[in-house]
N, C-alpha and C. Protein backbone atom coordinates (compact mmCIF):
# COMPACT_ATOMS: atom_id res chain seq x y z
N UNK A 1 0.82 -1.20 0.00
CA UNK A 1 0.00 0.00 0.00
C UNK A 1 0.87 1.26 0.00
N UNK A 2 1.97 1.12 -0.37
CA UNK A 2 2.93 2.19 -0.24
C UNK A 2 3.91 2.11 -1.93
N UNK A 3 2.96 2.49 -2.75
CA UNK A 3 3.72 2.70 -4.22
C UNK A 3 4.58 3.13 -5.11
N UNK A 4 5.07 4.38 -3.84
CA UNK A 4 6.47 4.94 -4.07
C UNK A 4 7.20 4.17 -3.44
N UNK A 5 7.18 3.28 -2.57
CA UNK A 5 8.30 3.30 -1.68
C UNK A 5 9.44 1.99 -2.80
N UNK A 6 10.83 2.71 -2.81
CA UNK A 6 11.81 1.56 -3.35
C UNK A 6 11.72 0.46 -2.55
N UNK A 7 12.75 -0.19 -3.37
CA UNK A 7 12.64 -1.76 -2.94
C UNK A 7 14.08 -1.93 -1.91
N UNK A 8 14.96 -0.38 -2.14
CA UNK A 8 16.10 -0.57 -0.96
C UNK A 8 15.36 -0.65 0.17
N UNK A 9 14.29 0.44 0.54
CA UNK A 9 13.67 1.51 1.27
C UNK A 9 12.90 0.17 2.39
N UNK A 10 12.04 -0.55 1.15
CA UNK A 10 11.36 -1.43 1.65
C UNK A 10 11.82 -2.77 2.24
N UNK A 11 13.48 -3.39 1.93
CA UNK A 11 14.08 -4.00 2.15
C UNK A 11 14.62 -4.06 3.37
N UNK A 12 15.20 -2.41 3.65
CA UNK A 12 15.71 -1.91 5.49
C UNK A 12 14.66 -1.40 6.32
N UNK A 13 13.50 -1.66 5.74
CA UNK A 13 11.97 -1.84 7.09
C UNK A 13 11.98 -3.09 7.25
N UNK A 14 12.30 -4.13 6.48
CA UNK A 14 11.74 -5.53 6.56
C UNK A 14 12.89 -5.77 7.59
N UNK A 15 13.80 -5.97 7.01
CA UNK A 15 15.16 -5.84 8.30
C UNK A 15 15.09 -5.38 9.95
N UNK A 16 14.59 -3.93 10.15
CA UNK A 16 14.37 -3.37 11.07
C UNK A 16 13.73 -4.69 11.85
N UNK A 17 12.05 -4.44 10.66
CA UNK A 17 11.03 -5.02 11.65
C UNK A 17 11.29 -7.00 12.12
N UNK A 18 12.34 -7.39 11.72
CA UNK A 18 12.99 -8.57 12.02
C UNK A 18 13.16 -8.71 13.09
N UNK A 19 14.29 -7.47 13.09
CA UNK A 19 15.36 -7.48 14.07
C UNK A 19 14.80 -6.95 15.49
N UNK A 20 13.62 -6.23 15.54
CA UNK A 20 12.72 -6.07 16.63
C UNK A 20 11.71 -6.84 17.05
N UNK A 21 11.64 -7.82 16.68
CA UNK A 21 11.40 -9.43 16.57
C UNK A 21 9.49 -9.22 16.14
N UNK A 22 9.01 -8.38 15.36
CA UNK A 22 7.63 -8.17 14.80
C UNK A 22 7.21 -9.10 13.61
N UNK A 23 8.29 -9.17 12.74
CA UNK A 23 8.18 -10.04 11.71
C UNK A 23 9.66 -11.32 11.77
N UNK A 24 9.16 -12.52 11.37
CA UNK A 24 9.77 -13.39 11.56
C UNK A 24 9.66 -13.69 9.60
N UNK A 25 11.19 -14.28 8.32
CA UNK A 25 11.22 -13.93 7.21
C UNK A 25 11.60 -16.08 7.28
N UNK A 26 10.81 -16.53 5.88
CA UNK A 26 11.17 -17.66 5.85
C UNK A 26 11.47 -17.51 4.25
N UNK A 27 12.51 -17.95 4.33
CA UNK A 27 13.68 -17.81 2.76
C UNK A 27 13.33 -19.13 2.27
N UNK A 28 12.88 -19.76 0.78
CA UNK A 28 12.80 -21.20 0.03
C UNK A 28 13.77 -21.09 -0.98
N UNK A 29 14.54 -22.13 -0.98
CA UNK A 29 15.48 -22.47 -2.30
C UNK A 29 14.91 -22.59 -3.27
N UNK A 30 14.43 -22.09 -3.93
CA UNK A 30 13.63 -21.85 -5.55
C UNK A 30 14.24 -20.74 -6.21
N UNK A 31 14.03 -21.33 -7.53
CA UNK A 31 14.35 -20.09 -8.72
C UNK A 31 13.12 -19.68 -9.18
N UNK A 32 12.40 -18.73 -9.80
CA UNK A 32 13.27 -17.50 -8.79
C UNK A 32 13.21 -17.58 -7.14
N UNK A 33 13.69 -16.81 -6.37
CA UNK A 33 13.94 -17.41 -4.87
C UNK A 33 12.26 -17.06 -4.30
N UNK A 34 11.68 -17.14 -3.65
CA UNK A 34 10.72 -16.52 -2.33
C UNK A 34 10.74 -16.68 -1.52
N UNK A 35 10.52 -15.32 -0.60
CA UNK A 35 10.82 -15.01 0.58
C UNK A 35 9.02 -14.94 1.47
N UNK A 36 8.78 -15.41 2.23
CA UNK A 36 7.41 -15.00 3.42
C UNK A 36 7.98 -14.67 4.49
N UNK A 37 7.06 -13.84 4.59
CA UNK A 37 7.29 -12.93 6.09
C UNK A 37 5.68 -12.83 6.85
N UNK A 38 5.55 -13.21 7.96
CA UNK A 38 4.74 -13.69 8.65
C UNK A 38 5.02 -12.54 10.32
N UNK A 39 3.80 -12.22 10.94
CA UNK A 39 4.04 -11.15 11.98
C UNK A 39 4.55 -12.79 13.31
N UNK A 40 4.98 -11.94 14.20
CA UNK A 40 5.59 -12.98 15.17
C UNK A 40 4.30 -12.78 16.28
N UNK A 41 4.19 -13.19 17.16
CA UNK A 41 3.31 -12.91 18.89
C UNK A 41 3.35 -11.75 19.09
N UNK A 42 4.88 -10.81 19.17
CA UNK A 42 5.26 -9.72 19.35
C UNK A 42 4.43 -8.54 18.12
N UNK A 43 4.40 -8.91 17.38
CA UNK A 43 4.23 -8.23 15.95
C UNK A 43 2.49 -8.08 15.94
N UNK A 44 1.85 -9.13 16.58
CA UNK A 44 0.05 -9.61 16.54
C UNK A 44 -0.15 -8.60 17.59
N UNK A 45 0.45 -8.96 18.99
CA UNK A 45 0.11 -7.41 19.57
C UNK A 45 -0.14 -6.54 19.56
N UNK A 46 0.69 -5.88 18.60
CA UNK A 46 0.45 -4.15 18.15
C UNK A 46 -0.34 -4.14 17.42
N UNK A 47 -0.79 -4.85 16.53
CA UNK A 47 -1.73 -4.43 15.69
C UNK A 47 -3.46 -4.03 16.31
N UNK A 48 -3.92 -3.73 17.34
CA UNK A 48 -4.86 -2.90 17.55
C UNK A 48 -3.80 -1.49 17.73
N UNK A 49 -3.02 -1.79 18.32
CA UNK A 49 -2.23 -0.03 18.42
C UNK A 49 -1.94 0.34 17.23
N UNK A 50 -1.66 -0.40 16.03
CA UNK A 50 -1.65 0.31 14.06
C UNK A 50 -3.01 0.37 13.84
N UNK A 51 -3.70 -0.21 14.31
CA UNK A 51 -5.31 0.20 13.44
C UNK A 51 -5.80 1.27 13.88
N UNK A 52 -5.66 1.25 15.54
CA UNK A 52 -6.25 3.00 16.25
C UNK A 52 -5.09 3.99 15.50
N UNK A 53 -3.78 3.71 15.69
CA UNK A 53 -3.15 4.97 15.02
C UNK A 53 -4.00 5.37 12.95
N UNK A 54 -4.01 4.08 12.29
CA UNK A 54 -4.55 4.19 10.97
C UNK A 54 -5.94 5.32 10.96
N UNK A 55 -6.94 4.58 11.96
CA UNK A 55 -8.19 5.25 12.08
C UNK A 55 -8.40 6.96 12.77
N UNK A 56 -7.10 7.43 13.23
CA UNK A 56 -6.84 8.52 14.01
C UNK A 56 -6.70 9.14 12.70
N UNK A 57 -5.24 8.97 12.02
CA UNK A 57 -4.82 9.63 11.02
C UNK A 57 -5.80 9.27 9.34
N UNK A 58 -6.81 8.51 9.26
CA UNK A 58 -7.51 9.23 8.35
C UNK A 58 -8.03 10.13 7.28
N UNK A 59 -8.70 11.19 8.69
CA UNK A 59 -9.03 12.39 8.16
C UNK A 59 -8.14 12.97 7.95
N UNK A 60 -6.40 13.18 8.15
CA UNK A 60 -5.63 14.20 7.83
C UNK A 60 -5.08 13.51 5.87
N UNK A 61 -5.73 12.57 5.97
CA UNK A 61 -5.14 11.78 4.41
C UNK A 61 -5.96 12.46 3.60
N UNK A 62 -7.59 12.86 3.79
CA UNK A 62 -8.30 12.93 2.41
C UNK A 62 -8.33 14.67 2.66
N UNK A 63 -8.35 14.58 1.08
CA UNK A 63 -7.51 15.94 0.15
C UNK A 63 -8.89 16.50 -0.29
């Protein structure tokens, strides 16, 4: 949902959100390769705290 964002850009969030243990990344030996990324326990938590922040900020989105 983010159409500008590069694929460096989007690469060192996925990283971040790893390494703060929110998303957990499962790598398959296939050509071409694929990667899943799945939220962890830690990661399921917050998500009522991203939906109230989503539903707050809203109205400042529509133009």
């Amino acid at each position: 949902m983010m159409p500008d964002v590069s694929e460096k850009v989007l690469i060192q969030e996925l990283k971040t959100l790893i390494s703060l243990g929110v998303l957990e990344k499962k790598s398959f030996n296939e050509v071409p390769p694929r990667v899943e990324y799945k939220l962890t326990l830690k990661g399921v938590k917050i998500l009522p705290l991203l939906h109230s922040l989503r539903h707050i900020g809203e109205p400042f989105m529509e133009v």
